[in-house]
C-alpha atoms as a PDB file:
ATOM      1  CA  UNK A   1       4.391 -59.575  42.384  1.00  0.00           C
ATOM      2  CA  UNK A   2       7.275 -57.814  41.543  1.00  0.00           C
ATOM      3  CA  UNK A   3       7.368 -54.368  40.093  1.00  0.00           C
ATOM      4  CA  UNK A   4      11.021 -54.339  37.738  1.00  0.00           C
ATOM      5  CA  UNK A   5      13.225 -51.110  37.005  1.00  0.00           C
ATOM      6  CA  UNK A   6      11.918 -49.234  33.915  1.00  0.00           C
ATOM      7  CA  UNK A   7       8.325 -51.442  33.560  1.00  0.00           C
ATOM      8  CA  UNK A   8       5.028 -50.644  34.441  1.00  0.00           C
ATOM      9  CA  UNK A   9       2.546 -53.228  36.493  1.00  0.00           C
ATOM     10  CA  UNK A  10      -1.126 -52.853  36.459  1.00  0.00           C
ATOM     11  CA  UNK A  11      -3.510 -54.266  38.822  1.00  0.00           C
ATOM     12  CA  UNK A  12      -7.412 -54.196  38.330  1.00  0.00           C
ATOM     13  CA  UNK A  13     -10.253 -55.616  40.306  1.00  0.00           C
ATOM     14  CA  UNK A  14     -12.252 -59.022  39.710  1.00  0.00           C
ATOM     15  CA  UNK A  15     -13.764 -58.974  36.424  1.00  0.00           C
ATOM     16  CA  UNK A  16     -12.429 -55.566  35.474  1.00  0.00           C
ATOM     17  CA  UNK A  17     -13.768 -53.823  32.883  1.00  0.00           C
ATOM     18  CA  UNK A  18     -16.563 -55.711  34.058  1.00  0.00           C
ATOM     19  CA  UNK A  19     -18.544 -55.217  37.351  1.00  0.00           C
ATOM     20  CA  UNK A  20     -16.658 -57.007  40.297  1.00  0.00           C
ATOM     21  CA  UNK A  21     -17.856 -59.704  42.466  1.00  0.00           C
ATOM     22  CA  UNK A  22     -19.977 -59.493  45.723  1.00  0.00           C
ATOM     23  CA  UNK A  23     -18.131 -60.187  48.889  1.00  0.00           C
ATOM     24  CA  UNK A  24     -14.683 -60.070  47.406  1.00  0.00           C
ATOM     25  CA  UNK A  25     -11.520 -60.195  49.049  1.00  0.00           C
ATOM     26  CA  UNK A  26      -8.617 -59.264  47.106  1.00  0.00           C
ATOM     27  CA  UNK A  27      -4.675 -59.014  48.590  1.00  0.00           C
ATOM     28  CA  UNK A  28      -1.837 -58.072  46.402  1.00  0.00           C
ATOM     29  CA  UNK A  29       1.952 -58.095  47.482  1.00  0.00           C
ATOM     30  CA  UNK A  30       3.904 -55.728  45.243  1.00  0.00           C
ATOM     31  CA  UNK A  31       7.912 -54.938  45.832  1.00  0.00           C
ATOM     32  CA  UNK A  32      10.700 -53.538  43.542  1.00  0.00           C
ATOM     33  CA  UNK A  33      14.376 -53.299  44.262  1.00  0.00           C
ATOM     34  CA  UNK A  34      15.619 -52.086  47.265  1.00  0.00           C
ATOM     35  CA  UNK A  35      15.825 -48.292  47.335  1.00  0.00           C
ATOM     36  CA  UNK A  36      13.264 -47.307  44.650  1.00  0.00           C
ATOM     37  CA  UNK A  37      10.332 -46.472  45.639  1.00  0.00           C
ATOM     38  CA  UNK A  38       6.113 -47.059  44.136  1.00  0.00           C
ATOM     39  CA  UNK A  39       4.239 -44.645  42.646  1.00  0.00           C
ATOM     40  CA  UNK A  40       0.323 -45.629  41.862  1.00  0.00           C
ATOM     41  CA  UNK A  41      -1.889 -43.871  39.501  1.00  0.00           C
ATOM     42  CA  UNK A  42      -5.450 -44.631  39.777  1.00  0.00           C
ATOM     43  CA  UNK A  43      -6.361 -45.353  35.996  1.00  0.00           C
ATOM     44  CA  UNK A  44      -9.785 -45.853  36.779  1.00  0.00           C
ATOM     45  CA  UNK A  45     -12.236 -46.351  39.726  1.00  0.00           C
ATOM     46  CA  UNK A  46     -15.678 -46.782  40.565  1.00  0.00           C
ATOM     47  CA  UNK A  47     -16.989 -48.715  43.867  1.00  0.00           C
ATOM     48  CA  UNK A  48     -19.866 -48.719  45.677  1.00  0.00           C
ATOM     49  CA  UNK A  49     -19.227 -45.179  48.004  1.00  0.00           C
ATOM     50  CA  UNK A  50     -18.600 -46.419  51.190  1.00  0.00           C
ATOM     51  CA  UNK A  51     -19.134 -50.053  51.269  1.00  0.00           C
ATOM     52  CA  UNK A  52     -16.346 -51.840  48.755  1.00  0.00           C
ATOM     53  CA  UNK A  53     -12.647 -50.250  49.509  1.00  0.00           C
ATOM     54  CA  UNK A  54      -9.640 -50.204  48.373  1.00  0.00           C
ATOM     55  CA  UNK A  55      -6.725 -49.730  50.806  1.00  0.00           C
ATOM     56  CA  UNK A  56      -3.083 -49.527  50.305  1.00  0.00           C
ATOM     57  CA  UNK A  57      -0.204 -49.811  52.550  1.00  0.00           C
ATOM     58  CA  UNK A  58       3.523 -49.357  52.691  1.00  0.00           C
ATOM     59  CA  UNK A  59       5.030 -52.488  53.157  1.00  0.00           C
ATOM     60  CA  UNK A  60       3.986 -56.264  52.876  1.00  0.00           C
ATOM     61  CA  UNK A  61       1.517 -56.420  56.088  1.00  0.00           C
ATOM     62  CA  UNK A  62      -1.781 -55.814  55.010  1.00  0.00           C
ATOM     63  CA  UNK A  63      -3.021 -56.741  58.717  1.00  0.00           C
ATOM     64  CA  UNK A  64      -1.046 -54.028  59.864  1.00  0.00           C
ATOM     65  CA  UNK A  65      -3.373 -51.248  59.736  1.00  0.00           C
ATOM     66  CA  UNK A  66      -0.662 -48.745  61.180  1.00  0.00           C
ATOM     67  CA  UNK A  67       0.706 -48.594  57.616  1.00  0.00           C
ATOM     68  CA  UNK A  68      -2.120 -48.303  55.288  1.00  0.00           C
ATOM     69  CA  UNK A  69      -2.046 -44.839  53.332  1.00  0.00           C
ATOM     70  CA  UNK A  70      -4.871 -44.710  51.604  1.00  0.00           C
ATOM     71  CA  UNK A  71      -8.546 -46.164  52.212  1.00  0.00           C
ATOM     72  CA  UNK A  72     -10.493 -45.283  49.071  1.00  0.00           C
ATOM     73  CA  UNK A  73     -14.230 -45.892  48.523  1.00  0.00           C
ATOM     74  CA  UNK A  74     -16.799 -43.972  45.750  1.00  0.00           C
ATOM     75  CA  UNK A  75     -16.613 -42.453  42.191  1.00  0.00           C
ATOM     76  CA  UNK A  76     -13.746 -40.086  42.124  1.00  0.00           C
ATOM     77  CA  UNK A  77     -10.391 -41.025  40.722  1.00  0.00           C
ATOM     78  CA  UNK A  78      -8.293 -40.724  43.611  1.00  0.00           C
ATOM     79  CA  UNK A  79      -4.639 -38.786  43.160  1.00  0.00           C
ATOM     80  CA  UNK A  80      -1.836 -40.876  42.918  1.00  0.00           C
ATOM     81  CA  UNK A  81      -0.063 -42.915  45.931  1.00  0.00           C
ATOM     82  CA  UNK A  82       3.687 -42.139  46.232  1.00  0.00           C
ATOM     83  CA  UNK A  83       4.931 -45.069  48.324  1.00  0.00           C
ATOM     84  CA  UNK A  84       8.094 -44.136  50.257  1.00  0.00           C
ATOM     85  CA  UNK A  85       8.837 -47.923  50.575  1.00  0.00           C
ATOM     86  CA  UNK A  86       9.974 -50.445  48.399  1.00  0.00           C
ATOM     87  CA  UNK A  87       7.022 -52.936  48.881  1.00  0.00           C
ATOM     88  CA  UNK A  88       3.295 -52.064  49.122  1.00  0.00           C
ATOM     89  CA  UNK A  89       0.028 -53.952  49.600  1.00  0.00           C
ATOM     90  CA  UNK A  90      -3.213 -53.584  48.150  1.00  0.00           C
ATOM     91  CA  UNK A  91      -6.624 -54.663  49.008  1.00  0.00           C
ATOM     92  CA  UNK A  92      -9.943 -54.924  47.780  1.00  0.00           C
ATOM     93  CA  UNK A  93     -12.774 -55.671  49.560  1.00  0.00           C
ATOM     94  CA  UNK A  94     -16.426 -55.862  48.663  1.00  0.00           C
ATOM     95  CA  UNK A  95     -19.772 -56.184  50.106  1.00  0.00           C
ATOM     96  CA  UNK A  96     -22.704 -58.364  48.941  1.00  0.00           C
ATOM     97  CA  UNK A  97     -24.937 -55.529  47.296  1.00  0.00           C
ATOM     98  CA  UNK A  98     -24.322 -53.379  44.770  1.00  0.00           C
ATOM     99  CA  UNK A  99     -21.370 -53.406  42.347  1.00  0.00           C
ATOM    100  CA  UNK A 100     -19.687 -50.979  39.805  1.00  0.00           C
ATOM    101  CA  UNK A 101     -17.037 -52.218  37.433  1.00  0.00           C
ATOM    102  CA  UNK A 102     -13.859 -51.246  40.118  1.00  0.00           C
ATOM    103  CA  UNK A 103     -10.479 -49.968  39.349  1.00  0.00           C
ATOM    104  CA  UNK A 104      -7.248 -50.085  37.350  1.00  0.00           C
ATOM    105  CA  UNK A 105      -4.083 -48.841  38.928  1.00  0.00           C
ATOM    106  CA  UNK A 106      -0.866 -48.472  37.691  1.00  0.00           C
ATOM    107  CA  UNK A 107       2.614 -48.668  39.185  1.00  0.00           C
ATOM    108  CA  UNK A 108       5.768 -47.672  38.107  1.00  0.00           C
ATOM    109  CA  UNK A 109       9.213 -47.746  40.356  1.00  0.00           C
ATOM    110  CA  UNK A 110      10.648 -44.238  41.518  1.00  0.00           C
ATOM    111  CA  UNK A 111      14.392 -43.464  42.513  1.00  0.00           C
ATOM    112  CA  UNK A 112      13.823 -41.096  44.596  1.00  0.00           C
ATOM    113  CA  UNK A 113      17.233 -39.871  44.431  1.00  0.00           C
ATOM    114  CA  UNK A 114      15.627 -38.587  41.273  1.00  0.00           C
ATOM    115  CA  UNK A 115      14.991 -34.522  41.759  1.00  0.00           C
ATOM    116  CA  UNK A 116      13.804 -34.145  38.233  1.00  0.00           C
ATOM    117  CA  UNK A 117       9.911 -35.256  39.212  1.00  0.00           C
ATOM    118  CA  UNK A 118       8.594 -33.432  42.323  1.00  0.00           C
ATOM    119  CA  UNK A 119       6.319 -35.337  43.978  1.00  0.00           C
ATOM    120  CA  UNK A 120       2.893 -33.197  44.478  1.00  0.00           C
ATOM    121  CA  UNK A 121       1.164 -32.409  47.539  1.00  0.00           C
ATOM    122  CA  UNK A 122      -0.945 -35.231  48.444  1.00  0.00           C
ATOM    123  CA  UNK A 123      -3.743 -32.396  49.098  1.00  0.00           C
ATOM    124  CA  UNK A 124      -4.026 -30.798  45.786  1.00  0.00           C
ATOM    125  CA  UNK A 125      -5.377 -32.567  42.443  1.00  0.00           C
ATOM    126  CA  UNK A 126      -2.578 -33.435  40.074  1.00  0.00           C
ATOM    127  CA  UNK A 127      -2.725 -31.555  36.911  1.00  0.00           C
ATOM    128  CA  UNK A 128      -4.825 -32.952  34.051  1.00  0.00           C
ATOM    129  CA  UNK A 129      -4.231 -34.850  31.339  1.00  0.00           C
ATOM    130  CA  UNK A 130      -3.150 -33.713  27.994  1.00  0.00           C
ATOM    131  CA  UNK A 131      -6.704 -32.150  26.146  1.00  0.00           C
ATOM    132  CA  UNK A 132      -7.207 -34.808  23.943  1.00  0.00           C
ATOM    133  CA  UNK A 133      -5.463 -37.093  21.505  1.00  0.00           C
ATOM    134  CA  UNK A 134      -2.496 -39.573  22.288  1.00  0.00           C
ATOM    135  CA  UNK A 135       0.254 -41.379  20.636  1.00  0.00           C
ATOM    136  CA  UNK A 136      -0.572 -44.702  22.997  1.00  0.00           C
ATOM    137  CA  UNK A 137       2.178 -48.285  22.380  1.00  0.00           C
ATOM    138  CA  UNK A 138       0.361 -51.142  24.259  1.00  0.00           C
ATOM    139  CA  UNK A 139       2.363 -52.849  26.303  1.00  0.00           C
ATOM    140  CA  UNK A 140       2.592 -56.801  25.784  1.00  0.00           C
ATOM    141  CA  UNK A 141       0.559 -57.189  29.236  1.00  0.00           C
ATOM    142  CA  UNK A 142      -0.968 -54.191  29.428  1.00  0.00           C
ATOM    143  CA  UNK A 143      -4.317 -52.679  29.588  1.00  0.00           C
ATOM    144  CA  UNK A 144      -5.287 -48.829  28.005  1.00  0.00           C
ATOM    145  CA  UNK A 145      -8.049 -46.853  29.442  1.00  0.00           C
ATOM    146  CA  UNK A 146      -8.793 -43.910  26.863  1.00  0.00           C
ATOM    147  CA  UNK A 147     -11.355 -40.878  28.232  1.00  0.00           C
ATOM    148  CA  UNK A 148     -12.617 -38.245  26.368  1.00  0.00           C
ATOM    149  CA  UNK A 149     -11.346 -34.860  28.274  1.00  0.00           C
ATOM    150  CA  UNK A 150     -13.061 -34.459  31.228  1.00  0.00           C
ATOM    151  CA  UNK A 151     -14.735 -37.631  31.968  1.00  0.00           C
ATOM    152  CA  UNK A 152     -17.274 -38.740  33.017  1.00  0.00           C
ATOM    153  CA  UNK A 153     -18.222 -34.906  33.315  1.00  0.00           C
ATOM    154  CA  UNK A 154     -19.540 -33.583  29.651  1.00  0.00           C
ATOM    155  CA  UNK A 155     -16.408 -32.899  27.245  1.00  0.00           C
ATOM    156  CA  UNK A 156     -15.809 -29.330  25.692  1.00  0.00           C
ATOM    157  CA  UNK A 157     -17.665 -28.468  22.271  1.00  0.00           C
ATOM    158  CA  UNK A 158     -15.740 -28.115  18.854  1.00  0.00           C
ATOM    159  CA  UNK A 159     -13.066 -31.037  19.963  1.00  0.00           C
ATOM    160  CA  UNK A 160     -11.389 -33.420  17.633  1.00  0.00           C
ATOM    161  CA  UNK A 161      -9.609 -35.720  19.396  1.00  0.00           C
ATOM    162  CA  UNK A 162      -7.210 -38.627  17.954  1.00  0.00           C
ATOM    163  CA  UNK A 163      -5.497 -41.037  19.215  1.00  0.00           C
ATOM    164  CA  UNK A 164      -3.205 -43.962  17.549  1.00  0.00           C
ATOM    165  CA  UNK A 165      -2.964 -47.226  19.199  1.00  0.00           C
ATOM    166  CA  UNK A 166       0.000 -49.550  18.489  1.00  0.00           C
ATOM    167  CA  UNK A 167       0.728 -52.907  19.872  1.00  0.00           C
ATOM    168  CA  UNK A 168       4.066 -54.135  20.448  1.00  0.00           C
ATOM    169  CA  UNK A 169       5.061 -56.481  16.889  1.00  0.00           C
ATOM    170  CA  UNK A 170       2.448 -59.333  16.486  1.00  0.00           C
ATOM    171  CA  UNK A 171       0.231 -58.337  19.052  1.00  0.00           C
ATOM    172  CA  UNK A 172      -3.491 -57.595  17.726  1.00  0.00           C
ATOM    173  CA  UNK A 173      -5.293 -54.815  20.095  1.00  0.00           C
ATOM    174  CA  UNK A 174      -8.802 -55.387  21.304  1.00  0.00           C
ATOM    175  CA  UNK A 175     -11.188 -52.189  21.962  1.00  0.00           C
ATOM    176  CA  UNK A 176     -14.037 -52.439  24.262  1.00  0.00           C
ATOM    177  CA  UNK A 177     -15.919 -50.012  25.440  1.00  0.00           C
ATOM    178  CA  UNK A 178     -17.703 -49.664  28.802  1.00  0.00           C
ATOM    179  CA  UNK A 179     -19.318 -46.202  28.095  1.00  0.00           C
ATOM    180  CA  UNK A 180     -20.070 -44.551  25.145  1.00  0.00           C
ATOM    181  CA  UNK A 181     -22.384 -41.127  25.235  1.00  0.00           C
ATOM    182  CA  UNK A 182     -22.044 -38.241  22.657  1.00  0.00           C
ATOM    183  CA  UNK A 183     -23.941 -35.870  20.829  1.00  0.00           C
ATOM    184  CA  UNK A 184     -26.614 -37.268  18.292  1.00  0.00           C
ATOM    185  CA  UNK A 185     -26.167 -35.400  14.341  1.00  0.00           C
END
């Protein structure tokens, strides 16, 4: 796959927003241009703690385990993975029990001649989202996870939140939702 200047790729599990597959084996090959490097924000993710993993690796040698940088397994959105190279791989595996619905990541290219965007600490949580509300443009092959604040933990009281979703011209926009709990009136 290959990640171009200025767009954004997204990669999701088997069967995502749905549960994914028992005994899956998943490999994807991502590079940009030479001298940018990946940066991969965990959208979503939910796997079976411990069993079903997702690793990722600078580079394209996913048998190399020397350069895998991450090996995530459980419930918590992980922070995101600043690749210092310009190709990464990413796997998925799965075991033959239980299932949850996965993940959706999302990379963008970084120049990392850029100063302007510090890249965190791997070690401390990035900061959170905006409180609520969004002005959200879909892009043509894109997929939009919206949370309340604070999910999947209870949101705040007295919130009104709003967001407007656009599609690029011609496109229609489809909303599912895979969990929907709030207060009864």
């Amino acid at each position: 796959m290959v990640l171009k200047p200025g767009s954004t790729l997204y990669i999701q599990s088997p069967n995502y927003p749905g549960d994914y597959y028992s005994n899956s084996e998943c490999l994807w090959k991502v590079r940009t241009e030479s001298g940018l490097s990946i940066t991969i924000n965990f959208r979503d993710f939910q796997t079976e703690k411990g069993f079903d993993w997702l690793d990722i690796g600078d580079g394209d040698d996913a048998t190399d385990l020397t350069s895998r940088i991450r090996h995530e397994s459980g419930h918590e959105v992980p922070i995101p993975v600043y690749v210092e190279d310009d190709k990464v791989w990413i796997k998925f595996t799965s075991d033959d029990t239980i299932n949850y619905r996965g993940f959706l990541l999302m990379l963008v290219e970084r120049n990392d001649t850029d100063t302007s965007e510090p890249k965190p600490d791997p070690g401390v949580t990035p900061s959170p989202p905006p409180p609520c509300g969004d002005d959200i443009i879909v892009p043509e092959d894109g997929i939009v996870n919206i949370t309340s604040p604070n999910y999947p933990e209870d949101y705040d009281n007295n919130l009104n939140c709003e967001w407007t979703i656009r599609s690029t011209t011609g496109r229609r926009i489809r909303v599912t939702f895979q969990d929907f709990e709030s207060e009864k009136r």
